[in-house]
PDB file of N, CA and C in Angstrom:
ATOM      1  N   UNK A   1       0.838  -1.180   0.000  1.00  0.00           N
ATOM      2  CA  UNK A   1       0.000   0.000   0.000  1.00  0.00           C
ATOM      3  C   UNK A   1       0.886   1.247   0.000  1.00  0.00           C
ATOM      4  N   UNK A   2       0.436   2.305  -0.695  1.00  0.00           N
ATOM      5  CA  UNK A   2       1.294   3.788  -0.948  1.00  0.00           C
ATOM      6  C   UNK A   2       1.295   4.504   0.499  1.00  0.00           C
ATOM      7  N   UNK A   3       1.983   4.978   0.648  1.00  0.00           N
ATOM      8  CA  UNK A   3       2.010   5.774   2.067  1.00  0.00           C
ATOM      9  C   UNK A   3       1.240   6.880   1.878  1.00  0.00           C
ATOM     10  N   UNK A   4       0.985   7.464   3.315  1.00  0.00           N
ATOM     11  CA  UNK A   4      -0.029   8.607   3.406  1.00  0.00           C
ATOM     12  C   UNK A   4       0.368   9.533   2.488  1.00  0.00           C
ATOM     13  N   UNK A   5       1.679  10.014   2.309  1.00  0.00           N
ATOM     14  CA  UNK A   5       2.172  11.620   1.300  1.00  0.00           C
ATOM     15  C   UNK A   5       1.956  11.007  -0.355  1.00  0.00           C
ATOM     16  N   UNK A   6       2.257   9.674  -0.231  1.00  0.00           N
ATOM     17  CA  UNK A   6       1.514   9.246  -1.644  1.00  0.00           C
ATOM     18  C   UNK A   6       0.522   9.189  -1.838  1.00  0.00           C
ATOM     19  N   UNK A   7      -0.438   9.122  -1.046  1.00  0.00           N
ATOM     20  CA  UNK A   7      -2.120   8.858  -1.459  1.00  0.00           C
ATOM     21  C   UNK A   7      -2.563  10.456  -1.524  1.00  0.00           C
ATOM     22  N   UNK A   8      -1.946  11.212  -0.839  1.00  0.00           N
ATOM     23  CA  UNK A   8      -1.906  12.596  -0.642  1.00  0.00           C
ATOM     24  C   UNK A   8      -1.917  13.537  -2.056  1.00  0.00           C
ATOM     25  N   UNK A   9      -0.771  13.248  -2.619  1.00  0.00           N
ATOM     26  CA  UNK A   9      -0.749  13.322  -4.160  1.00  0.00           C
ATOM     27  C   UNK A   9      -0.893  12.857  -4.961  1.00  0.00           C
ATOM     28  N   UNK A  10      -1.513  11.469  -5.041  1.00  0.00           N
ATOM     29  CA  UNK A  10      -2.331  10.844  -5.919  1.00  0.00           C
ATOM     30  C   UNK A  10      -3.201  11.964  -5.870  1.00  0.00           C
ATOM     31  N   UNK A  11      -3.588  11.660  -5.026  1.00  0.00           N
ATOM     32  CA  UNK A  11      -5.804  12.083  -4.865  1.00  0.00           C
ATOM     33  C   UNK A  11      -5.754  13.536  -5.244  1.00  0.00           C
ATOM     34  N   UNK A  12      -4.932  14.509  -4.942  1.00  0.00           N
ATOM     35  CA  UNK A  12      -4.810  15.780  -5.335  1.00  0.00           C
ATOM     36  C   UNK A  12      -4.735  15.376  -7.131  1.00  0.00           C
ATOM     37  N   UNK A  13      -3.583  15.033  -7.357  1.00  0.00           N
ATOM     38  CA  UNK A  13      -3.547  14.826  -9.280  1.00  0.00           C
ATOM     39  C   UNK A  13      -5.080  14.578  -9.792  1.00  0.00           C
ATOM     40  N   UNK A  14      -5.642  13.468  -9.279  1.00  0.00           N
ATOM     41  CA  UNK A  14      -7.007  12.847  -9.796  1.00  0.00           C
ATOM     42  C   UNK A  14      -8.287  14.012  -9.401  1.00  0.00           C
ATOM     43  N   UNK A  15      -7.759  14.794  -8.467  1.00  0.00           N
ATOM     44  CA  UNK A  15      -9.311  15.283  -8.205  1.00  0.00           C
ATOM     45  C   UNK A  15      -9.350  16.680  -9.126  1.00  0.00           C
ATOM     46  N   UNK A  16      -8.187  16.835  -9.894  1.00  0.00           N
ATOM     47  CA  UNK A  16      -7.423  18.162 -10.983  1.00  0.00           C
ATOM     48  C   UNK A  16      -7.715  17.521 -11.997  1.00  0.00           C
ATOM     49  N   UNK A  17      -7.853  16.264 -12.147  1.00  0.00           N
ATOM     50  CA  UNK A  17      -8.135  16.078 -13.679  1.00  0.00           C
ATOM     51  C   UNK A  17      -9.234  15.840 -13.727  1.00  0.00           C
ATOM     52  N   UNK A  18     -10.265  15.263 -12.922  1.00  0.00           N
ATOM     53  CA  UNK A  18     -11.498  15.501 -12.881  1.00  0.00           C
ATOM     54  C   UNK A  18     -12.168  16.438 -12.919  1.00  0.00           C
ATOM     55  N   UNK A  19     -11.265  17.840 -12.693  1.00  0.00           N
ATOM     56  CA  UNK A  19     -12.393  18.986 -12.277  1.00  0.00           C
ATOM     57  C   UNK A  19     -12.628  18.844 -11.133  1.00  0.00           C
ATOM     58  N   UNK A  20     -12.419  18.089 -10.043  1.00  0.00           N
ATOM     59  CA  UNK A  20     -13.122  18.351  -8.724  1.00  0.00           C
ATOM     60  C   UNK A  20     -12.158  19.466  -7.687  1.00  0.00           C
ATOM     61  N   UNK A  21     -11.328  19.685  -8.156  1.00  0.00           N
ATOM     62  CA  UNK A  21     -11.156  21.059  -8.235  1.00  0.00           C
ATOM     63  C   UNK A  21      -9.923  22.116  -8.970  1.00  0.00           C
ATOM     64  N   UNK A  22      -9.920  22.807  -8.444  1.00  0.00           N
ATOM     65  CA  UNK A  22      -9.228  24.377  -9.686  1.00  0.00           C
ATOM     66  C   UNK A  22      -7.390  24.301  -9.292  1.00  0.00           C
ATOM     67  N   UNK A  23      -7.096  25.404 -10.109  1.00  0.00           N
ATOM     68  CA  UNK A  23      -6.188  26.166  -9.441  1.00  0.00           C
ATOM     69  C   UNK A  23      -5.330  27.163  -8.570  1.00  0.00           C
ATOM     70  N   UNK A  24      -6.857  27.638  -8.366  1.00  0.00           N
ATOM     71  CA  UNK A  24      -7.115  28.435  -7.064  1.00  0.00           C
ATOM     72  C   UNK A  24      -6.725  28.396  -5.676  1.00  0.00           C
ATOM     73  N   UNK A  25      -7.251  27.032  -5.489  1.00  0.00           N
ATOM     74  CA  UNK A  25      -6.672  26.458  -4.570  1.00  0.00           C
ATOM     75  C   UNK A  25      -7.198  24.923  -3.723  1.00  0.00           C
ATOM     76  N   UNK A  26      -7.411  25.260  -2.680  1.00  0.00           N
ATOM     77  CA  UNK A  26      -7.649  23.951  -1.763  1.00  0.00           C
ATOM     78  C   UNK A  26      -6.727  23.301  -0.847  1.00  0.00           C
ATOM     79  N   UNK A  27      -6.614  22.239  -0.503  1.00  0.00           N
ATOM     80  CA  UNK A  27      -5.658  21.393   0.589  1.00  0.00           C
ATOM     81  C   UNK A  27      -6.611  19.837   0.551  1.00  0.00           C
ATOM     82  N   UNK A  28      -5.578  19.388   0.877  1.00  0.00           N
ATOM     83  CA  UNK A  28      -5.877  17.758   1.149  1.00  0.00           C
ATOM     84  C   UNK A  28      -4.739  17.362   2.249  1.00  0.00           C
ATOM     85  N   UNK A  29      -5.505  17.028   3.609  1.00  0.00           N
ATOM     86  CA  UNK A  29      -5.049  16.536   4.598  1.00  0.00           C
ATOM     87  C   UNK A  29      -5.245  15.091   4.876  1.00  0.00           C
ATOM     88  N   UNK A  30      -4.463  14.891   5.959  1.00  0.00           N
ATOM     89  CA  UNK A  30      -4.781  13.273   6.593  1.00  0.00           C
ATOM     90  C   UNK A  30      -4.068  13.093   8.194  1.00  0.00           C
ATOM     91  N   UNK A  31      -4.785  12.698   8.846  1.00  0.00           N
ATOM     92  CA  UNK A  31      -3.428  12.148   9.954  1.00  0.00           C
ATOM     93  C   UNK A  31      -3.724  10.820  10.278  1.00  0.00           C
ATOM     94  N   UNK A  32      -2.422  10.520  10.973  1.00  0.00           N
ATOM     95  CA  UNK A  32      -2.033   9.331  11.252  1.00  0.00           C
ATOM     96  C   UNK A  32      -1.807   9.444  11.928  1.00  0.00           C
ATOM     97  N   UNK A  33      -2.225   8.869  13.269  1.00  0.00           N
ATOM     98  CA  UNK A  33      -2.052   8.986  14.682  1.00  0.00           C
ATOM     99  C   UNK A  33      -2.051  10.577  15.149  1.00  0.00           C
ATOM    100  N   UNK A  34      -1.090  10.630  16.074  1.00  0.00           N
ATOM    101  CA  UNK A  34      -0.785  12.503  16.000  1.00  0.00           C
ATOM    102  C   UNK A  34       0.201  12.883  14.998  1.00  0.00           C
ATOM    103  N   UNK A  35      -0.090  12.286  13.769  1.00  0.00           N
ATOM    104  CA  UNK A  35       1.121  13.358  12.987  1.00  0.00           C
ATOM    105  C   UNK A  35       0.188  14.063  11.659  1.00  0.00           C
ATOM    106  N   UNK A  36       0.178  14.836  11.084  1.00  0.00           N
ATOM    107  CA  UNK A  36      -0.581  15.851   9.908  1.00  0.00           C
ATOM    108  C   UNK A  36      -0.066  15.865   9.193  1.00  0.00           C
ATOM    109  N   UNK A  37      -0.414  15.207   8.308  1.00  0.00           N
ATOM    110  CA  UNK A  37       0.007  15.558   6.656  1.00  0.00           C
ATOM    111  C   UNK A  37      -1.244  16.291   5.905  1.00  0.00           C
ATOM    112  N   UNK A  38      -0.349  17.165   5.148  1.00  0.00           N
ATOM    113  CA  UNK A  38      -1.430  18.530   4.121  1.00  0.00           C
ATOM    114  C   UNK A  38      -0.073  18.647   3.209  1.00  0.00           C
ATOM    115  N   UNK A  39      -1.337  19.491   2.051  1.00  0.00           N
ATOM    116  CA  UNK A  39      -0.559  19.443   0.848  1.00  0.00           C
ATOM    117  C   UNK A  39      -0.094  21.142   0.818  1.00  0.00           C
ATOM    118  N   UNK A  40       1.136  21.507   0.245  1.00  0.00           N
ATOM    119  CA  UNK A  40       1.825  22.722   1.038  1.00  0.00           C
ATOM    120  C   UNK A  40       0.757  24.125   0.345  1.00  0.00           C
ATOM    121  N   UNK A  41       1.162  25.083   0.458  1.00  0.00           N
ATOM    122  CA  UNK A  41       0.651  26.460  -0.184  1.00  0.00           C
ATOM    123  C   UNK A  41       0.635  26.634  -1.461  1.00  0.00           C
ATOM    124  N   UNK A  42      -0.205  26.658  -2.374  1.00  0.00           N
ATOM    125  CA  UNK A  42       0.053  27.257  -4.029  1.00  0.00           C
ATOM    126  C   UNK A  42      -0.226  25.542  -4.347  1.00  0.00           C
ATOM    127  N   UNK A  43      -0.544  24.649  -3.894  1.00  0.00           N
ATOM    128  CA  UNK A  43      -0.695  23.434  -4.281  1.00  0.00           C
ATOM    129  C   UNK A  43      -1.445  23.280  -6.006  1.00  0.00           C
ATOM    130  N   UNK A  44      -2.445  24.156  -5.945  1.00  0.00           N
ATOM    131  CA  UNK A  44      -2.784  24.354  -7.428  1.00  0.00           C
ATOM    132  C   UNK A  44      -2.322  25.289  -8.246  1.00  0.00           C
ATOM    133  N   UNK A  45      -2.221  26.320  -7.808  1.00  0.00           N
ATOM    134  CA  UNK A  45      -1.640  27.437  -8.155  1.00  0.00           C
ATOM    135  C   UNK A  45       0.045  27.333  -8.684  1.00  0.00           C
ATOM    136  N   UNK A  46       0.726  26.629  -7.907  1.00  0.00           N
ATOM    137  CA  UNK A  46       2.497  26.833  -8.918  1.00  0.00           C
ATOM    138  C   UNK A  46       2.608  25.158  -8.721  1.00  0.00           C
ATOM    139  N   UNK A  47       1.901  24.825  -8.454  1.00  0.00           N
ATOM    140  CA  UNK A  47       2.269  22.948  -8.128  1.00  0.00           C
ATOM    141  C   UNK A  47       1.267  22.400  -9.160  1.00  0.00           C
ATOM    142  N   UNK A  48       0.425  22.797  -9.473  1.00  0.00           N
ATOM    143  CA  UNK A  48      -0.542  22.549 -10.400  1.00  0.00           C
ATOM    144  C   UNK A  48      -1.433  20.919 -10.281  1.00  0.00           C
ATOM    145  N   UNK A  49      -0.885  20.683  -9.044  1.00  0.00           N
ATOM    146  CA  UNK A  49      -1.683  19.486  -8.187  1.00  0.00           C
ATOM    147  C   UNK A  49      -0.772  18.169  -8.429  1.00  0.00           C
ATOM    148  N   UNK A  50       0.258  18.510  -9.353  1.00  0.00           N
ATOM    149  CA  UNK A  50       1.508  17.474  -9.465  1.00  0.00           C
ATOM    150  C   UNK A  50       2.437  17.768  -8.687  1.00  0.00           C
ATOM    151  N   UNK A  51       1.827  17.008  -7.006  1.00  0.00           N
ATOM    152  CA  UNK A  51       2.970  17.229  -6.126  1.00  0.00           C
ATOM    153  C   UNK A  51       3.446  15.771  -6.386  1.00  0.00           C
ATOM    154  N   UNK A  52       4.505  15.455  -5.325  1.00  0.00           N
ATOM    155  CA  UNK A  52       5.166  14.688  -5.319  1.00  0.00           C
ATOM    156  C   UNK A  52       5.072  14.313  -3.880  1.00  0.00           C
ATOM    157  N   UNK A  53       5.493  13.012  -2.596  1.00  0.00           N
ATOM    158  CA  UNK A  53       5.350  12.656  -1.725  1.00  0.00           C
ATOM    159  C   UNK A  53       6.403  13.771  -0.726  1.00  0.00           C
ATOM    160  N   UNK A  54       7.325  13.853  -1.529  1.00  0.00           N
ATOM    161  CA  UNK A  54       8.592  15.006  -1.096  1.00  0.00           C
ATOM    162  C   UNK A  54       7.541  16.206  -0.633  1.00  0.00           C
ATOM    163  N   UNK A  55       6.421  16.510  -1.410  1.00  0.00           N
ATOM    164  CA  UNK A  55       6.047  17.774  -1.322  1.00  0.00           C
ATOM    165  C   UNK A  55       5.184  18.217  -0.005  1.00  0.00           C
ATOM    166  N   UNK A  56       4.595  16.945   0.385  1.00  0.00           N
ATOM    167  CA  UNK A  56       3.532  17.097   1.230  1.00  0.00           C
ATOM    168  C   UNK A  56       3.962  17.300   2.740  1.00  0.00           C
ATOM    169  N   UNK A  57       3.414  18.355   3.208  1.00  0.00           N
ATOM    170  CA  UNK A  57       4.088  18.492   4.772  1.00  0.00           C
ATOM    171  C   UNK A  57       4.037  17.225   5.666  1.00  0.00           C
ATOM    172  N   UNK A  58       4.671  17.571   6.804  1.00  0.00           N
ATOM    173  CA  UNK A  58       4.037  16.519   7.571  1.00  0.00           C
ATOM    174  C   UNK A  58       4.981  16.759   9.139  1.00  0.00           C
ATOM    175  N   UNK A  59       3.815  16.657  10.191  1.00  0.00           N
ATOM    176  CA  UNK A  59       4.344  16.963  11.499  1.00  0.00           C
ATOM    177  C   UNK A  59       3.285  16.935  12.790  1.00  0.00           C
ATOM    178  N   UNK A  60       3.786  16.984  13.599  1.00  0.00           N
ATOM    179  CA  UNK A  60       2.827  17.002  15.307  1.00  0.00           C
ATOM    180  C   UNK A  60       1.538  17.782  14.936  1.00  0.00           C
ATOM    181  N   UNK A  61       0.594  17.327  15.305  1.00  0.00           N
ATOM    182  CA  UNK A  61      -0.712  17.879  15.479  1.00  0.00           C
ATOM    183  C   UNK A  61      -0.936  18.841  16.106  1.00  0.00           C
ATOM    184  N   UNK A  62      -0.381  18.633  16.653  1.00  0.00           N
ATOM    185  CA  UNK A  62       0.102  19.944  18.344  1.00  0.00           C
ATOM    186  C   UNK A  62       0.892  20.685  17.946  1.00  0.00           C
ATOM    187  N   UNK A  63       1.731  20.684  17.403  1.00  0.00           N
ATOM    188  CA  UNK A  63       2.719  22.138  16.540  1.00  0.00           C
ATOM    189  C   UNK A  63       2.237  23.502  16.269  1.00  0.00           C
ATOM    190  N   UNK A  64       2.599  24.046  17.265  1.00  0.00           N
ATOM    191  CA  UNK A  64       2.132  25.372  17.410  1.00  0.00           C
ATOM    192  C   UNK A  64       3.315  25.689  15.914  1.00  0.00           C
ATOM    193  N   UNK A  65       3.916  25.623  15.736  1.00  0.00           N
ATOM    194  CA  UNK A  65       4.892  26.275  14.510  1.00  0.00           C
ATOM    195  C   UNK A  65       4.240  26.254  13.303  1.00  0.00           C
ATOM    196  N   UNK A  66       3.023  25.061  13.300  1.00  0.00           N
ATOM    197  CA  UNK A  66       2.277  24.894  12.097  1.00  0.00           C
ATOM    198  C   UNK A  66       2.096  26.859  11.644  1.00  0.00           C
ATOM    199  N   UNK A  67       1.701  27.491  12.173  1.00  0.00           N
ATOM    200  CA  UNK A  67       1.113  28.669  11.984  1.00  0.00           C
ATOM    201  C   UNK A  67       2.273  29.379  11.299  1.00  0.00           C
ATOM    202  N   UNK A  68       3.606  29.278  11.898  1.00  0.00           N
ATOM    203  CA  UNK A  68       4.633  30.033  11.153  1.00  0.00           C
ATOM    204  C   UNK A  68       5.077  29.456   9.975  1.00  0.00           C
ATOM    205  N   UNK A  69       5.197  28.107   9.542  1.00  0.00           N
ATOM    206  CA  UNK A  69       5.934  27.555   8.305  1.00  0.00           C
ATOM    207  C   UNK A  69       5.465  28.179   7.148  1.00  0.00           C
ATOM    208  N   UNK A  70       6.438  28.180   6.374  1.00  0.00           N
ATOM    209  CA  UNK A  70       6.790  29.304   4.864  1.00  0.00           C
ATOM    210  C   UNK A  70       5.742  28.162   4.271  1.00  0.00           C
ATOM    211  N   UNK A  71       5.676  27.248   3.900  1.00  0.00           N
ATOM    212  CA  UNK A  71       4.764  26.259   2.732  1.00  0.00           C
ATOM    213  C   UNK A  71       3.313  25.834   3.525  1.00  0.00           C
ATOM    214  N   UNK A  72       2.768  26.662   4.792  1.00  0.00           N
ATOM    215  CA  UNK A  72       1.443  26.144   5.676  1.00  0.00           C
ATOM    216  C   UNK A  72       0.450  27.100   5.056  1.00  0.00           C
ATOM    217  N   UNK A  73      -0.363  26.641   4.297  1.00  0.00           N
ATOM    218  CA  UNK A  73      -1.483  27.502   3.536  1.00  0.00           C
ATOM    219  C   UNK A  73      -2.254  28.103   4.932  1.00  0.00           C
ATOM    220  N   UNK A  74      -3.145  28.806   4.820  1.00  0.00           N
ATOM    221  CA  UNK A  74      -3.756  29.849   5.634  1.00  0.00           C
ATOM    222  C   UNK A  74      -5.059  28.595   5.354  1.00  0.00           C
ATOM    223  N   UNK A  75      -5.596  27.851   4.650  1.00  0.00           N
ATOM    224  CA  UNK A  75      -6.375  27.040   5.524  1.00  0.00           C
ATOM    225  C   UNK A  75      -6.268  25.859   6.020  1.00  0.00           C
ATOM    226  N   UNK A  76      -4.771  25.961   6.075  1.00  0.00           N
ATOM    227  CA  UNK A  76      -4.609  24.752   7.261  1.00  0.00           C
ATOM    228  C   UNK A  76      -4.968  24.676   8.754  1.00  0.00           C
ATOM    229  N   UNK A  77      -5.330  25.898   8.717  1.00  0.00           N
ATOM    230  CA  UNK A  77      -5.708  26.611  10.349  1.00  0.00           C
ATOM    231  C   UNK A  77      -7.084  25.886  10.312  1.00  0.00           C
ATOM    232  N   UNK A  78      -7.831  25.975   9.366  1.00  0.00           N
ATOM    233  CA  UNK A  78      -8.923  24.889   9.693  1.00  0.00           C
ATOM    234  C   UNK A  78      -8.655  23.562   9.703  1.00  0.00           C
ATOM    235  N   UNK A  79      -7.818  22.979   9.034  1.00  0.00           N
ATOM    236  CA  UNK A  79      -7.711  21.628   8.869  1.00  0.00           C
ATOM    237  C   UNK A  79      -7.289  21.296  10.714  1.00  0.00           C
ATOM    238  N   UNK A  80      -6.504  21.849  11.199  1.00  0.00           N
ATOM    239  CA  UNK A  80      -5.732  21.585  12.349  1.00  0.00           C
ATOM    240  C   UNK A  80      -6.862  22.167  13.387  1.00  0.00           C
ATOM    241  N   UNK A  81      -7.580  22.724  13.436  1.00  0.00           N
ATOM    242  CA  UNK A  81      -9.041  22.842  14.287  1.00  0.00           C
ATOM    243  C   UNK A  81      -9.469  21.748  14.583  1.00  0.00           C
ATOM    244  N   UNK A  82     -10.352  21.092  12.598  1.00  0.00           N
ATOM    245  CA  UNK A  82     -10.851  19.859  13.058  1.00  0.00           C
ATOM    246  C   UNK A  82      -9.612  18.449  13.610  1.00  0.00           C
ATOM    247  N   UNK A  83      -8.917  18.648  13.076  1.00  0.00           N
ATOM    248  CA  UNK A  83      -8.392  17.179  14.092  1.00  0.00           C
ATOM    249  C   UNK A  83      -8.355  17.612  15.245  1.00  0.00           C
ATOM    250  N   UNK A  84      -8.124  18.781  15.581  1.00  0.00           N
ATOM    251  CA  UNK A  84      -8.068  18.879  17.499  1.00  0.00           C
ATOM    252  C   UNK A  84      -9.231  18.594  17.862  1.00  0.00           C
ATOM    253  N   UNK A  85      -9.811  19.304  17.112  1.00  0.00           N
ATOM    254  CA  UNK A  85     -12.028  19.366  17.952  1.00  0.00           C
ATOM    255  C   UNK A  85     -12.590  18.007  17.868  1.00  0.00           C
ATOM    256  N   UNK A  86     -12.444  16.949  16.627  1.00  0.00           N
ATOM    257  CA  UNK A  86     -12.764  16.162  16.532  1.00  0.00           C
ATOM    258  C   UNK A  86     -11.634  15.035  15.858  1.00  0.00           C
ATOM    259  N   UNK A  87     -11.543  14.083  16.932  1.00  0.00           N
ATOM    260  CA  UNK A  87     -10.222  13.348  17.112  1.00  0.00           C
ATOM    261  C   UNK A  87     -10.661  11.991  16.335  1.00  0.00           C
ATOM    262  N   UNK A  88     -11.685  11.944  15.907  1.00  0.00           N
ATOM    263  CA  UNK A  88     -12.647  10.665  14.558  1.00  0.00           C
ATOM    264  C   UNK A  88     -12.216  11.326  13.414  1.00  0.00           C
ATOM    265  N   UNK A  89     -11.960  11.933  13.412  1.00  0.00           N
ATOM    266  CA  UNK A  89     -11.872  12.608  12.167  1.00  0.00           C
ATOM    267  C   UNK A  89     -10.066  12.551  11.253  1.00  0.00           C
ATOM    268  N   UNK A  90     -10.409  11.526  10.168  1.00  0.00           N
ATOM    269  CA  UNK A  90      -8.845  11.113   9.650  1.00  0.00           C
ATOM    270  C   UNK A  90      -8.689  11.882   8.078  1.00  0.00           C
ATOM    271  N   UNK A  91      -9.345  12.626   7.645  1.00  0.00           N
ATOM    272  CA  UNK A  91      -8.809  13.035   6.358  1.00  0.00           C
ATOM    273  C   UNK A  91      -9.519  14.471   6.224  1.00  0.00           C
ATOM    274  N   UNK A  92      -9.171  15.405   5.695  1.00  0.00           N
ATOM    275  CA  UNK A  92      -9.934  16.585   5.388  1.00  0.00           C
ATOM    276  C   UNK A  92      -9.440  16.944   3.883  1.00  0.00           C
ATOM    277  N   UNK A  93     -10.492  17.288   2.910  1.00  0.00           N
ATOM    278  CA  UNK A  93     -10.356  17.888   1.659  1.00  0.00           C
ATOM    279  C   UNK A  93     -11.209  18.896   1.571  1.00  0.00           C
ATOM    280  N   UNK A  94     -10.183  20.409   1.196  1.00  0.00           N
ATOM    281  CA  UNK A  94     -11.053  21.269   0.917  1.00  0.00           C
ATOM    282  C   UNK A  94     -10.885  21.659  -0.342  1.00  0.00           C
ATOM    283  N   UNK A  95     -11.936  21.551  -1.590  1.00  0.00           N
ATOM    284  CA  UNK A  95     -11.760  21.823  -2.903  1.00  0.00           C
ATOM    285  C   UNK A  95     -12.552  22.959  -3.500  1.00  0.00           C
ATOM    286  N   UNK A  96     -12.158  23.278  -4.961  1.00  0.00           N
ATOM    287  CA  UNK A  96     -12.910  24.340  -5.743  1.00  0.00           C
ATOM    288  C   UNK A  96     -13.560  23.512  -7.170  1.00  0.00           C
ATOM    289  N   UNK A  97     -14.708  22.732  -6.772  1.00  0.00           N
ATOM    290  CA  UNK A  97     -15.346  21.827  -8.158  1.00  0.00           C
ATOM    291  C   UNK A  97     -15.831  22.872  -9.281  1.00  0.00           C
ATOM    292  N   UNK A  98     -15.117  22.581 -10.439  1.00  0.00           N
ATOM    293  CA  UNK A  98     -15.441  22.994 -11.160  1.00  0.00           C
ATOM    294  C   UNK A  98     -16.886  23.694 -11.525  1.00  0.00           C
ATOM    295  N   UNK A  99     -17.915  22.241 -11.120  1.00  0.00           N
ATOM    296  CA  UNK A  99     -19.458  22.186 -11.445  1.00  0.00           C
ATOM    297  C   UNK A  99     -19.576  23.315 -10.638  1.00  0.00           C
ATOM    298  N   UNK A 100     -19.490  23.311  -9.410  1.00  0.00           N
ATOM    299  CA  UNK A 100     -20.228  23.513  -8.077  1.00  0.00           C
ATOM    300  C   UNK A 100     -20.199  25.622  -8.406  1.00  0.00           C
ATOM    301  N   UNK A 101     -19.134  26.125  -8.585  1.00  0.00           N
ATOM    302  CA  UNK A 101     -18.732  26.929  -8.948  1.00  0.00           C
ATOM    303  C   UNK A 101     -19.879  28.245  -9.447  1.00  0.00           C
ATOM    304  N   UNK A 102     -20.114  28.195 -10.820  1.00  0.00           N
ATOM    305  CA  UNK A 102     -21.175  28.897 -11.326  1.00  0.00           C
ATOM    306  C   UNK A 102     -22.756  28.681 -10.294  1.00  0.00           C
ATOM    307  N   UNK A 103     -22.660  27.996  -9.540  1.00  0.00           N
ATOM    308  CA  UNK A 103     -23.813  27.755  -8.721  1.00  0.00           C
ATOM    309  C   UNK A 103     -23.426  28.991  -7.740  1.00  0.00           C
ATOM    310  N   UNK A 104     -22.379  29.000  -6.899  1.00  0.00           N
ATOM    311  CA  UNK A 104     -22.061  29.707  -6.193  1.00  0.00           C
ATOM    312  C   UNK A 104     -22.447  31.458  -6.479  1.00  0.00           C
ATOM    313  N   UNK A 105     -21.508  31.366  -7.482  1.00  0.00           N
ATOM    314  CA  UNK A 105     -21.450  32.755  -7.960  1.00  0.00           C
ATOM    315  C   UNK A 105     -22.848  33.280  -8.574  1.00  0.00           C
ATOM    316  N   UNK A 106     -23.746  32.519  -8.463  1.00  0.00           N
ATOM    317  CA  UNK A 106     -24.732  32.828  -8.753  1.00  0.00           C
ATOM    318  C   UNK A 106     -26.000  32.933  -7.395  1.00  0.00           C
ATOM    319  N   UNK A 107     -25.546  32.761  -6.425  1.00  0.00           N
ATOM    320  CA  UNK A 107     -25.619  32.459  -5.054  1.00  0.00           C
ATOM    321  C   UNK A 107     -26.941  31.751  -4.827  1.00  0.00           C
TER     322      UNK A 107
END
């Protein structure tokens, strides 16, 4: 079986070629026990969702430093909420679906 930073960037590649989401942005998390893996800043934007296992962060749940690191997108602050608030909780994806989109903006 692929390790977590591989399934990490699999599922990011596949959910870009599907359209399930943009270049705008998003994150795809996971943890494993107490450790957090997320996919870094600009993930769609200069990574174009072809990360690599190299690419994907990964560290203590509890890491207050999460907040300072140069590659910690600004919504990782949610991702690291829900695993604290809710400790059932093993994967978070936040995306921009193509479909879903024009719905929005149309409110």
């Amino acid at each position: 079986m692929a390790s977590l930073p591989e399934q990490i960037a699999q599922i990011g590649r596949r959910m870009s070629e599907r359209r399930l989401t943009d270049m705008s942005g998003g994150n795809i998390s996971a943890r494993e026990g107490d450790t957090l893996y997320i996919t870094p800043k600009y993930s769609g934007s200069r990574y174009h969702w072809q990360l690599t296992p190299q690419d994907i962060l990964s560290g203590p749940l509890t890491l207050d430093d999460w907040l300072h690191h140069p590659r910690f997108s600004r919504e990782g602050k949610a991702h690291l909420l829900i695993y604290q608030t809710f400790p059932n909780v093993q994967a978070v994806i936040h995306a921009h679906p193509f479909h879903v989109l024009p719905f929005c903006s149309l409110s």
